[in-house]
Protein backbone atom coordinates (compact mmCIF):
# COMPACT_ATOMS: atom_id res chain seq x y z
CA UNK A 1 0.00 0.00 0.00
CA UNK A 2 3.22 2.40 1.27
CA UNK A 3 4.73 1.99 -2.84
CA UNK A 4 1.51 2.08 -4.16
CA UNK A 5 0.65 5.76 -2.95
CA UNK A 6 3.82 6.97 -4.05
CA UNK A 7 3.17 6.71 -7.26
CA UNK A 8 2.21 9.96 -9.07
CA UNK A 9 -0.46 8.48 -11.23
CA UNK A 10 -1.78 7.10 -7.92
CA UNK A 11 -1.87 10.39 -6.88
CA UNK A 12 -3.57 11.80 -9.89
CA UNK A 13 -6.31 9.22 -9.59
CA UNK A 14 -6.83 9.91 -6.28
CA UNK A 15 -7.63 14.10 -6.91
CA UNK A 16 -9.64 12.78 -10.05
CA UNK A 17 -12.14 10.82 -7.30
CA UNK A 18 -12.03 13.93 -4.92
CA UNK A 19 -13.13 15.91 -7.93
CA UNK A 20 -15.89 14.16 -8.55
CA UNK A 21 -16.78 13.34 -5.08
CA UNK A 22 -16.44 16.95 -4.12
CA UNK A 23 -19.17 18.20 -6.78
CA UNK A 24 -21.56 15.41 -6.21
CA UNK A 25 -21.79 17.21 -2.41
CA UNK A 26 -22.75 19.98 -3.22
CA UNK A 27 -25.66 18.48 -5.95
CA UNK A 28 -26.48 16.08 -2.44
CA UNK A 29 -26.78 19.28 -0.85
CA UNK A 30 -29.09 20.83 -3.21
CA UNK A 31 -31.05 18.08 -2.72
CA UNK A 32 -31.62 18.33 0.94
CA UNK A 33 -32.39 21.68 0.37
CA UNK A 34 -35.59 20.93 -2.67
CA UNK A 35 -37.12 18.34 -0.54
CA UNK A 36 -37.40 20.20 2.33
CA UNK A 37 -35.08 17.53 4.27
CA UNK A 38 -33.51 20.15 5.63
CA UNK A 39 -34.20 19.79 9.45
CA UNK A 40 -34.96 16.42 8.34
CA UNK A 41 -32.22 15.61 11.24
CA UNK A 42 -32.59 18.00 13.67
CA UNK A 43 -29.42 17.12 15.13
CA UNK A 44 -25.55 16.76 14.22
CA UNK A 45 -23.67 14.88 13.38
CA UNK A 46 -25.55 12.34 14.67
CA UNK A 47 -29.13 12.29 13.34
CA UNK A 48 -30.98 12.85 16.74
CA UNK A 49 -30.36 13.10 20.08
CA UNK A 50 -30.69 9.61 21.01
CA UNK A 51 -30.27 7.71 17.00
CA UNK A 52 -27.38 7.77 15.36
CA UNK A 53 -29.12 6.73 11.96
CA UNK A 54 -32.40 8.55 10.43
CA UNK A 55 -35.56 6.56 10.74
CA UNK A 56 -37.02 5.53 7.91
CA UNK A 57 -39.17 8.41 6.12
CA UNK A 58 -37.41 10.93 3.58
CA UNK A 59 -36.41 13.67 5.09
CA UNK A 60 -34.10 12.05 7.81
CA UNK A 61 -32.91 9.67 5.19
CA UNK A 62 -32.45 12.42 2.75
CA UNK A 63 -30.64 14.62 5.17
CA UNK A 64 -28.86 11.53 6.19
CA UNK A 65 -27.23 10.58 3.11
CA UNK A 66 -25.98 13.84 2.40
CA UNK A 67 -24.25 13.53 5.50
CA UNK A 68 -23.01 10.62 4.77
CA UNK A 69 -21.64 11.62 1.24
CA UNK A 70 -19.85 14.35 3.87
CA UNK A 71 -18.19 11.20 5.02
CA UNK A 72 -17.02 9.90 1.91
CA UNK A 73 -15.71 13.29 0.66
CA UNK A 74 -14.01 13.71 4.18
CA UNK A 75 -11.79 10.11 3.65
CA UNK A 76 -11.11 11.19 0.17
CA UNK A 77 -9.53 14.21 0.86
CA UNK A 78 -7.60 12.24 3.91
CA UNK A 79 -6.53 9.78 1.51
CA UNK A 80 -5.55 12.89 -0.73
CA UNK A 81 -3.11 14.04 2.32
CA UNK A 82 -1.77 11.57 2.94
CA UNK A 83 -0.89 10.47 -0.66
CA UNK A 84 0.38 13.63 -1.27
CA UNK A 85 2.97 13.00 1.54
CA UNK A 86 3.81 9.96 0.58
CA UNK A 87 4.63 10.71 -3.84
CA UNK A 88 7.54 10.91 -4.81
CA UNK A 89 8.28 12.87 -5.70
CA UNK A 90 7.14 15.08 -2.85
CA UNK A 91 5.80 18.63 -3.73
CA UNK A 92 4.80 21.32 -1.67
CA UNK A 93 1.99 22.49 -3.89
CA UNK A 94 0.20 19.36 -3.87
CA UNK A 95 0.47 18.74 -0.16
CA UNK A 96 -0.60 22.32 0.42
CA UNK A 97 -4.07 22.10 -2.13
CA UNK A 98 -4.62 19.16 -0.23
CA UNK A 99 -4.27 19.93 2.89
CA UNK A 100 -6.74 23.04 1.69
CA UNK A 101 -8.84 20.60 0.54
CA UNK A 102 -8.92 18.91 4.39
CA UNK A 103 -9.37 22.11 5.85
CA UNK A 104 -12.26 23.10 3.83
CA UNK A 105 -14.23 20.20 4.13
CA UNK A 106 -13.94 20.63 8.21
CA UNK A 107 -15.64 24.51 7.52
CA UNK A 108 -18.00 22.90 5.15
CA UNK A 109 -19.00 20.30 8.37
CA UNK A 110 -18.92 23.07 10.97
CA UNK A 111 -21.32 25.24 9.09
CA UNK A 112 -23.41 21.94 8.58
CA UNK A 113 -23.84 22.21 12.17
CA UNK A 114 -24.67 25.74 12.41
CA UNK A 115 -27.00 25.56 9.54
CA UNK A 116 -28.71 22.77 11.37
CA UNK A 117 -28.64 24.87 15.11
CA UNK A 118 -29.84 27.67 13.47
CA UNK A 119 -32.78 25.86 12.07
CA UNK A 120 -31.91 26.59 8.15
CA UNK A 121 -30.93 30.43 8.53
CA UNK A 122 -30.67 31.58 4.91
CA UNK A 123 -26.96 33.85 6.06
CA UNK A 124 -25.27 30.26 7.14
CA UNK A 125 -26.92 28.23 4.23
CA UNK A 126 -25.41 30.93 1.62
CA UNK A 127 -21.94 30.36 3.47
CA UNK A 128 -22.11 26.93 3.30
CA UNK A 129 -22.77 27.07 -0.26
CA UNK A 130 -19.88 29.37 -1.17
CA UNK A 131 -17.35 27.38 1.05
CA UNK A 132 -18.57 24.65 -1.18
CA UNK A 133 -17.73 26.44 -4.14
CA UNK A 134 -14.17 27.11 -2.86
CA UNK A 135 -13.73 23.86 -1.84
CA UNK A 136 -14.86 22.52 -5.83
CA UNK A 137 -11.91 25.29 -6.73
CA UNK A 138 -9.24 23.46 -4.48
CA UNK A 139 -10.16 19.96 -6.06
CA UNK A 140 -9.97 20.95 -9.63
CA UNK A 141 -6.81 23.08 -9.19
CA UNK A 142 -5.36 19.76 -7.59
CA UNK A 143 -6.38 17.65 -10.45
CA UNK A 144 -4.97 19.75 -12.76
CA UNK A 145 -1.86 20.18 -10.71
CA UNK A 146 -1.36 16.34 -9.58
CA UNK A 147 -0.41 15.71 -13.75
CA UNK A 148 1.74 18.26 -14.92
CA UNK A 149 5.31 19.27 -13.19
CA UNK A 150 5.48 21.73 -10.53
CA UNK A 151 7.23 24.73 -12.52
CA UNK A 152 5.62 27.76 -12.97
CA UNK A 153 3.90 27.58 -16.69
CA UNK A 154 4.41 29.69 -19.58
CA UNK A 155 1.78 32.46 -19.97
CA UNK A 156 -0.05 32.36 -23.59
CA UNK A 157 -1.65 35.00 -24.22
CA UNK A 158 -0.64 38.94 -23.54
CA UNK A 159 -0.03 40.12 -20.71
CA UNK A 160 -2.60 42.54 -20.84
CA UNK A 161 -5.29 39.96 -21.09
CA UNK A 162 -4.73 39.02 -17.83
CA UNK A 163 -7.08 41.49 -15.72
CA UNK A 164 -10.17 40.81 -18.21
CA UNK A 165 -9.83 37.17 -17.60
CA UNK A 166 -9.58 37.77 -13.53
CA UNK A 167 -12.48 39.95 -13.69
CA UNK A 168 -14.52 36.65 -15.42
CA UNK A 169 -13.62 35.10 -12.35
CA UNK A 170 -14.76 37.94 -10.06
CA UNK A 171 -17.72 38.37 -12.01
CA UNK A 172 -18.51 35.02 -11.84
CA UNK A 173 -18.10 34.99 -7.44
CA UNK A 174 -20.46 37.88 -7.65
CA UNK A 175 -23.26 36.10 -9.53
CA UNK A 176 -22.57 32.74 -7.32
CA UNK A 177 -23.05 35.04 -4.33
CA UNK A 178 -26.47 36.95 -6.12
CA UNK A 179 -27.32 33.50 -6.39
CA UNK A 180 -27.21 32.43 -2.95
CA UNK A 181 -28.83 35.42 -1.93
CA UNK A 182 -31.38 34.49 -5.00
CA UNK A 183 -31.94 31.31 -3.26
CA UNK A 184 -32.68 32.79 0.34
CA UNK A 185 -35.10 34.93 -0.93
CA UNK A 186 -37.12 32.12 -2.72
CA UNK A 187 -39.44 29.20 -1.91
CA UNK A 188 -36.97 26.28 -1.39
CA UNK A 189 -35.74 27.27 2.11
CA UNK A 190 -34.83 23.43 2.82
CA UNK A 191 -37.76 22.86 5.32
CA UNK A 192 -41.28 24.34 6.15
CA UNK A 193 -40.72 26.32 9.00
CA UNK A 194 -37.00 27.85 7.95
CA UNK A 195 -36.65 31.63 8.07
CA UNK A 196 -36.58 33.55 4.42
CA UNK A 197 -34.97 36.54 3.55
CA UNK A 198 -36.78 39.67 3.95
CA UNK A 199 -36.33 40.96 0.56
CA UNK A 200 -38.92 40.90 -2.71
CA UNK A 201 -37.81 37.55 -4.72
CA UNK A 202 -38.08 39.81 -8.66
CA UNK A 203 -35.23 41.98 -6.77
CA UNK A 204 -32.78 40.06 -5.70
CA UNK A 205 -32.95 37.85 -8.97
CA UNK A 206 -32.70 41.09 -11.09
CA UNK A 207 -29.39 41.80 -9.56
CA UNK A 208 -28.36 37.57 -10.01
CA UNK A 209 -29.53 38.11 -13.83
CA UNK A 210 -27.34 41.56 -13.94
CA UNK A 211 -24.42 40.01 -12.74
CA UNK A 212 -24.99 37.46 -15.04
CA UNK A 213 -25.36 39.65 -17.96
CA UNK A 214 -22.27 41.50 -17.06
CA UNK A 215 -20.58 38.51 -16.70
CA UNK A 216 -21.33 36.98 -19.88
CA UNK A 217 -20.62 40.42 -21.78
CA UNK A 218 -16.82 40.06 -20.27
CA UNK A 219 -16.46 36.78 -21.74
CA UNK A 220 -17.53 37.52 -25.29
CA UNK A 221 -15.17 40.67 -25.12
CA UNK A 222 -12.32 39.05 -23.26
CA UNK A 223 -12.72 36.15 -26.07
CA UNK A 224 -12.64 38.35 -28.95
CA UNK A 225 -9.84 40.22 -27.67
CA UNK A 226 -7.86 37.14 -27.22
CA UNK A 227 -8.79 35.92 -30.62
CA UNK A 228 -7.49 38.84 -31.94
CA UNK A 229 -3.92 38.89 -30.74
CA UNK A 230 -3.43 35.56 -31.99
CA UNK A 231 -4.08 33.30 -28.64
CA UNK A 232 -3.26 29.67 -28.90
CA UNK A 233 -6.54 27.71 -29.91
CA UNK A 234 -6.51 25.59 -26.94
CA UNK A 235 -7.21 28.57 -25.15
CA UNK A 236 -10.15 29.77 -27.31
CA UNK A 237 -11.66 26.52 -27.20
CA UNK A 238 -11.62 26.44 -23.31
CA UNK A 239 -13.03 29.67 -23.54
CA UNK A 240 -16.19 28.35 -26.18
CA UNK A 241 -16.64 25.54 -23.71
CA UNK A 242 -16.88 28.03 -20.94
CA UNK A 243 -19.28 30.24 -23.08
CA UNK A 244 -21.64 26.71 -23.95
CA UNK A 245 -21.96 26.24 -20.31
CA UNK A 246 -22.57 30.25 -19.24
CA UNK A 247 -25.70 30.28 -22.25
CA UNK A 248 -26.88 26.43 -20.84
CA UNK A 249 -27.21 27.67 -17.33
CA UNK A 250 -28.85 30.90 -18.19
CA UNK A 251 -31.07 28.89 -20.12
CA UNK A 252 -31.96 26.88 -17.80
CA UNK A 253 -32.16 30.33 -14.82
CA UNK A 254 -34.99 31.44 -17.14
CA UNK A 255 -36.81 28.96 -17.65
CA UNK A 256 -37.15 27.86 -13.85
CA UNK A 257 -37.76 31.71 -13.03
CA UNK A 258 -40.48 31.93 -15.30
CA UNK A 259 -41.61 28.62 -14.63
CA UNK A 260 -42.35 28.99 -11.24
CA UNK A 261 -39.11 27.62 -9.62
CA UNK A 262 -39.73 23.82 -10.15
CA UNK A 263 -37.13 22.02 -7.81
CA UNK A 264 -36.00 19.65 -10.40
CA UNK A 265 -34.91 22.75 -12.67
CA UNK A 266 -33.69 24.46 -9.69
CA UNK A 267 -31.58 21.55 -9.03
CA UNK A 268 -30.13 21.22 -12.43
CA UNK A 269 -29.30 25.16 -12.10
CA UNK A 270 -27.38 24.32 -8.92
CA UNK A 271 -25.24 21.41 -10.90
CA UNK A 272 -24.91 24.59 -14.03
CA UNK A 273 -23.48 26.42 -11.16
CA UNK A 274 -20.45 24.10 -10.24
CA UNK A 275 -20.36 23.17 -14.34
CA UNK A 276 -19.86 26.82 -14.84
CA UNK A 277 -17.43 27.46 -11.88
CA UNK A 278 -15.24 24.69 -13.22
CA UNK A 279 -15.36 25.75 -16.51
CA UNK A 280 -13.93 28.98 -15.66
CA UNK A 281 -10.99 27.72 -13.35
CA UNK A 282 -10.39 24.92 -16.41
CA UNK A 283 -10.42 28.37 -18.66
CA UNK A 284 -8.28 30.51 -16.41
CA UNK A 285 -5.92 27.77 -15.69
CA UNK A 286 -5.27 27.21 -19.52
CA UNK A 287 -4.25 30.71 -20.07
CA UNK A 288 -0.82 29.45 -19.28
CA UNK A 289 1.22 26.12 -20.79
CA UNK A 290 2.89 23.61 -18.31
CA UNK A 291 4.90 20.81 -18.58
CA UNK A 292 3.68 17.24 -18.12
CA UNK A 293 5.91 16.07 -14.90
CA UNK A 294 8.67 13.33 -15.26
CA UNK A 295 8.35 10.45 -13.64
CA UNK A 296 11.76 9.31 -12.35
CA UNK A 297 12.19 5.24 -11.80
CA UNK A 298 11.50 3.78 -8.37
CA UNK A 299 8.45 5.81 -8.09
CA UNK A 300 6.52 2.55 -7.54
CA UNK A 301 4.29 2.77 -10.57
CA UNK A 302 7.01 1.33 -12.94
CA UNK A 303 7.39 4.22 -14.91
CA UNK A 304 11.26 5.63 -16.46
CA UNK A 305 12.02 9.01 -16.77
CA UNK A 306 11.07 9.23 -20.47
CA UNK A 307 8.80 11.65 -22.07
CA UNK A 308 6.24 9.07 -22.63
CA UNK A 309 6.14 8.04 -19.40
CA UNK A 310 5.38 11.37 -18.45
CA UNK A 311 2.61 12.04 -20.97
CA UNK A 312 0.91 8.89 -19.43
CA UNK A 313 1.07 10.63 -15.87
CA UNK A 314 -1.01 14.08 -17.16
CA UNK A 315 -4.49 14.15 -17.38
């Protein structure tokens, strides 16, 4: 076991699961919150005062699961730590994004608790859902990290391209937060009796569809800007995924807006909303070239330090 997780690829694999793992939470989550499971265990972590387990109806076994997908995430992103202590090679980057990774998931769980104490309050639900979003960032900057050597990359595009990209990823915090707020404001409060914000519903989503708008404007520009001075076309096609996923989601905002706010839609709009995050740390992160790592022999997964044994180790 020891050889095995020193293997890079190991390691790779292993912040490919938390990836996935890590996004499905916060869709699990979502879930709690459209069935109104929220208080569906009105204690934590165990699921009452004097049961471990939920009984058998669907809130507590909703609520449950969810918890228990906490669980999964939480060994995954042990297992993460303490493969990235045992690679070799051993890098600093990848122990730190993991360790990240740890600590997040602990302020994702002790939110969870105050979300639960505080009987669904709409402030420590919007937390929890943006620590979830920065937690998704950690896990897809350590897949993308865990294949590729540790040297800083090579910027692609002008310099000067940099701020409009970085204010697509501002813009895009500022409509996850809108959203949030969006979400507080409207019917699926994750149980019956939980406490809505006091603000008109048409408002608060006229300021998520602003930022949206703004957002989306950015992109186009930013695009054709980088088109024009000659940008690599892996960039541009990161950056037509990214736009594909922006024009599905606001799609989809729309249509659950003016239908009412269905939960099934406004589930699928909360999986758009870690699509589109993703998309835009896969887009910002391509703005610059890297090296696939070297993998140097007696790193336990057989590999020699030839460039084809490197190309096998990125993702």
């Amino acid at each position: 076991m020891q050889s095995f997780l020193r293997s890079p690829r190991t390691f790779l694999r292993i912040a490919q699961v938390n990836l996935v793992v890590v996004a499905l939470n916060i869709v699990t989550g979502a879930a709690v919150r459209l069935t109104d499971s929220g208080l569906g265990c009105p204690d934590w972590p165990a699921c009452t005062q004097r049961h471990l387990t939920p009984p058998l109806s669907l809130h507590p076994l909703v609520e449950f699961s969810n918890r228990m997908v906490v669980v999964v995430v939480t060994a995954l992103a042990g297992l993460a730590l303490v493969a990235a202590w045992r690679r070799r090679p051993r890098r600093g980057d990848l122990l730190w994004l993991s360790g990240g990774l740890v600590a997040g998931i602990v302020a994702e769980a002790v939110i969870g608790a105050v979300v639960v104490y505080s009987k669904l309050n709409p402030f420590a639900v919007a937390t929890h859902f943006v620590i979830g979003i920065l937690v998704l960032t950690d896990a897809v900057v350590l897949a993308l990290r865990a294949g590729r050597a540790p040297s800083a990359g090579r910027l692609q595009i002008e310099p000067g391209l940099l701020w409009p990209a970085r204010a697509m990823v501002g813009l895009l915090f500022v409509a996850v937060v809108a959203g949030t707020t969006t979400t507080g404001a409207g019917p699926h409060a994750g149980g019956k009796a939980a406490a809505r914000l006091d603000v008109p519903l048409t408002d608060v989503t006229r300021v998520h569809s602003g930022a949206v708008l703004v957002l989306v404007a950015v992109t186009v520009l930013t695009l054709w800007r980088l088109a024009r001075s000659g940008a690599p076309s892996g960039v541009l096609d990161r950056g037509r995924w990214l736009v594909l996923a922006m024009v599905a989601q606001g799609v989809v905002g729309y249509t659950q807006y003016f239908s009412h706010l269905p939960a099934t839609l406004v589930g699928v709009h909360v999986l758009g909303a870690a699509t589109v995050w993703t998309a835009m740390v896969w887009f910002y992160d391509g703005l610059w070239s890297h090296q696939p790592e070297t993998v140097p022999a007696g790193t336990g997964d057989g590999s020699a330090e030839h460039p084809r044994a490197a190309a096998a180790v990125a993702p």
